[in-house]
C-alpha atoms as a PDB file:
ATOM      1  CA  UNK A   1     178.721 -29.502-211.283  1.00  0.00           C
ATOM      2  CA  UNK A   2     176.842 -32.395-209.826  1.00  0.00           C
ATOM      3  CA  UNK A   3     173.248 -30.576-210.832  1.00  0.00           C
ATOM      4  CA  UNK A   4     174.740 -30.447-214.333  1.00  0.00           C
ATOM      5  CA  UNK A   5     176.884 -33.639-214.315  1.00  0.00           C
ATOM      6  CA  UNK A   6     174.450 -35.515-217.517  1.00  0.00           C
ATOM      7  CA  UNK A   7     175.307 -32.112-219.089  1.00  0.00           C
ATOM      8  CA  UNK A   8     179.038 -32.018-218.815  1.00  0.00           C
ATOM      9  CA  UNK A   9     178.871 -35.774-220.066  1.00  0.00           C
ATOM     10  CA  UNK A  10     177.475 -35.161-222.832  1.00  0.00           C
ATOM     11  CA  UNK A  11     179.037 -32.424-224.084  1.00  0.00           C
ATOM     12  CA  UNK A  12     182.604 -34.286-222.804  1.00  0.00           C
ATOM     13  CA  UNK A  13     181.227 -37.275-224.964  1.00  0.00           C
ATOM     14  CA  UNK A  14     180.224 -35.265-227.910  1.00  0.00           C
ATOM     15  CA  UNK A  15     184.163 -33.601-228.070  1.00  0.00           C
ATOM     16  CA  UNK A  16     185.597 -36.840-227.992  1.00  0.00           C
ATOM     17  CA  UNK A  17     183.931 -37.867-231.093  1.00  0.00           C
ATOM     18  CA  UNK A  18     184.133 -34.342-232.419  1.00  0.00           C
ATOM     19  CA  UNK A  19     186.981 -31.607-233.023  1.00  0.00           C
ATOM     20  CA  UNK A  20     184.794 -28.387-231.607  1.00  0.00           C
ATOM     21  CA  UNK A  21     181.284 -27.882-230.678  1.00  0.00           C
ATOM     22  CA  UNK A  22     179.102 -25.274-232.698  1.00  0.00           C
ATOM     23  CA  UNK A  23     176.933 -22.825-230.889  1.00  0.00           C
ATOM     24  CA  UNK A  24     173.795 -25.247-232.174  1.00  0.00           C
ATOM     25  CA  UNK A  25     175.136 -28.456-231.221  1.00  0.00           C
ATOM     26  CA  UNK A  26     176.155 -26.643-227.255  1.00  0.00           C
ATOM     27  CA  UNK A  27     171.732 -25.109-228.009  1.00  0.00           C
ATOM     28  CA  UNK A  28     170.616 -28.717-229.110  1.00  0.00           C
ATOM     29  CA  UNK A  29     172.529 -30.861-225.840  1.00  0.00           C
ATOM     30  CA  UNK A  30     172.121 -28.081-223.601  1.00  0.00           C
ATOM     31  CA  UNK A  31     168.247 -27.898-224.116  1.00  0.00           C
ATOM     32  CA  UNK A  32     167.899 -31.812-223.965  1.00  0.00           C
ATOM     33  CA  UNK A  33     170.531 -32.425-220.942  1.00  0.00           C
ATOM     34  CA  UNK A  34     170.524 -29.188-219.157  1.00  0.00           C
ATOM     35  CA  UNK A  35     168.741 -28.869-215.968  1.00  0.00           C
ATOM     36  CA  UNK A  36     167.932 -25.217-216.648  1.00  0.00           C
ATOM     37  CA  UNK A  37     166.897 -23.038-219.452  1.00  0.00           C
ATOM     38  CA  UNK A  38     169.883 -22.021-220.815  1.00  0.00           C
ATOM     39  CA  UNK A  39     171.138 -18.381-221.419  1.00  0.00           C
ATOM     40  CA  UNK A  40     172.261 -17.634-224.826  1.00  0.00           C
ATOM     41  CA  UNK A  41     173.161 -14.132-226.465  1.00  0.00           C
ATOM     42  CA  UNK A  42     172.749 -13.900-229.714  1.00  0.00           C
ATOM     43  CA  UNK A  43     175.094 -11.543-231.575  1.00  0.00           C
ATOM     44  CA  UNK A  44     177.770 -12.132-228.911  1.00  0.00           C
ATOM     45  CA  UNK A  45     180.997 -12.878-230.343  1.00  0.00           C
ATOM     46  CA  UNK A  46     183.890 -14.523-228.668  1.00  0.00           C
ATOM     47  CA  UNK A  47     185.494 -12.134-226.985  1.00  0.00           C
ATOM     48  CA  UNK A  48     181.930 -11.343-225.429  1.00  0.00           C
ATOM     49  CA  UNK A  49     182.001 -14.387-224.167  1.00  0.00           C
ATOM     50  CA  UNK A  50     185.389 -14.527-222.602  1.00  0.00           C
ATOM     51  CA  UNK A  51     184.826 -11.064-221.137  1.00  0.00           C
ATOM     52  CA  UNK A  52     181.868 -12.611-219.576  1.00  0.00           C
ATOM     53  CA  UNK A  53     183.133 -15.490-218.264  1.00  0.00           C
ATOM     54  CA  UNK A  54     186.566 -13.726-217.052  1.00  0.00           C
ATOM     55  CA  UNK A  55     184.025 -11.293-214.589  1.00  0.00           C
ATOM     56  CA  UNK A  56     181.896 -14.591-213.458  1.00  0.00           C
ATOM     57  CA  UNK A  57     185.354 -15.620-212.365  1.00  0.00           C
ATOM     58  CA  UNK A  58     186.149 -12.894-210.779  1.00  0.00           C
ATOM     59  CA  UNK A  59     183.137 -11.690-209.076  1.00  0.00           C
ATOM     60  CA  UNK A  60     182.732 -15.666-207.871  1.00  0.00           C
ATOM     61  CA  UNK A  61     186.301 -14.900-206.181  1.00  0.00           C
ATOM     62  CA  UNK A  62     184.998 -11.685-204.632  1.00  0.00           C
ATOM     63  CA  UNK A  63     182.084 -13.265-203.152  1.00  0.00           C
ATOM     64  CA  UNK A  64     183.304 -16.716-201.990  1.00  0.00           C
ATOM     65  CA  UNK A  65     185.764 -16.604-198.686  1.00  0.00           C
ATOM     66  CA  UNK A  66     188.503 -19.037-199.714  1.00  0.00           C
ATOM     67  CA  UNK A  67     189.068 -21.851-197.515  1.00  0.00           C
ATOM     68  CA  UNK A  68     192.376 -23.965-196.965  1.00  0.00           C
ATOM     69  CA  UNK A  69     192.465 -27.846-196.356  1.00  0.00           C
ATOM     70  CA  UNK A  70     195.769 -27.877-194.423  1.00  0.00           C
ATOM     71  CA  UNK A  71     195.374 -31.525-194.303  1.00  0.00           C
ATOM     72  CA  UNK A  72     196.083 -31.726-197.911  1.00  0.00           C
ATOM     73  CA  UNK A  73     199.290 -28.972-197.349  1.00  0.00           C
ATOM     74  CA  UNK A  74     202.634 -30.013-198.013  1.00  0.00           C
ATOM     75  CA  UNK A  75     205.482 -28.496-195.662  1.00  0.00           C
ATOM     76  CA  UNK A  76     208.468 -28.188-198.066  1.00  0.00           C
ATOM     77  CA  UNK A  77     209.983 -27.130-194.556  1.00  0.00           C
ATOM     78  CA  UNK A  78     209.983 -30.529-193.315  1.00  0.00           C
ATOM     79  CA  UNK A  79     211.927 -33.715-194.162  1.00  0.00           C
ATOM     80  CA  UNK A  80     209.059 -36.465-195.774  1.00  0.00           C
ATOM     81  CA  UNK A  81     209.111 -39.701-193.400  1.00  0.00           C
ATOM     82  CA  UNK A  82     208.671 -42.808-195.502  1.00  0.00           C
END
């Protein structure tokens, strides 16, 4: 996210002017604020997409452990002291 931050501020900026972004206007901010060529399938529709994302979810899940801040835990056990 912080590699990409000028690229989720644009696009963030552009939808709060805008309704919806179009697969050209995500092409035409995405080549000019991305830090990375960007990965586009043509012919995909949405549900390709989704599917897509859905397993980079999942397989991100898979391959990161999953760590706990207990400093940010809340006991629901225990009476709050104000």
């Amino acid at each position: 996210l912080q590699r990409e931050q000028k690229l989720l501020l644009s696009l963030s900026d552009f939808l709060c002017d805008n309704r919806m972004l179009r697969k050209n206007d995500i092409k035409r901010i995405a080549e000019r604020d991305m830090s990375c060529n960007l990965d586009i399938i043509e012919g995909g529709g949405c549900t390709f997409y989704r599917e897509r994302l859905k397993r980079q979810v999942k397989d991100f899940q898979v391959s990161k452990p999953s760590v706990v801040h207990y400093e940010n835990v809340l006991s629901l056990n225990k009476k709050q002291q104000d």
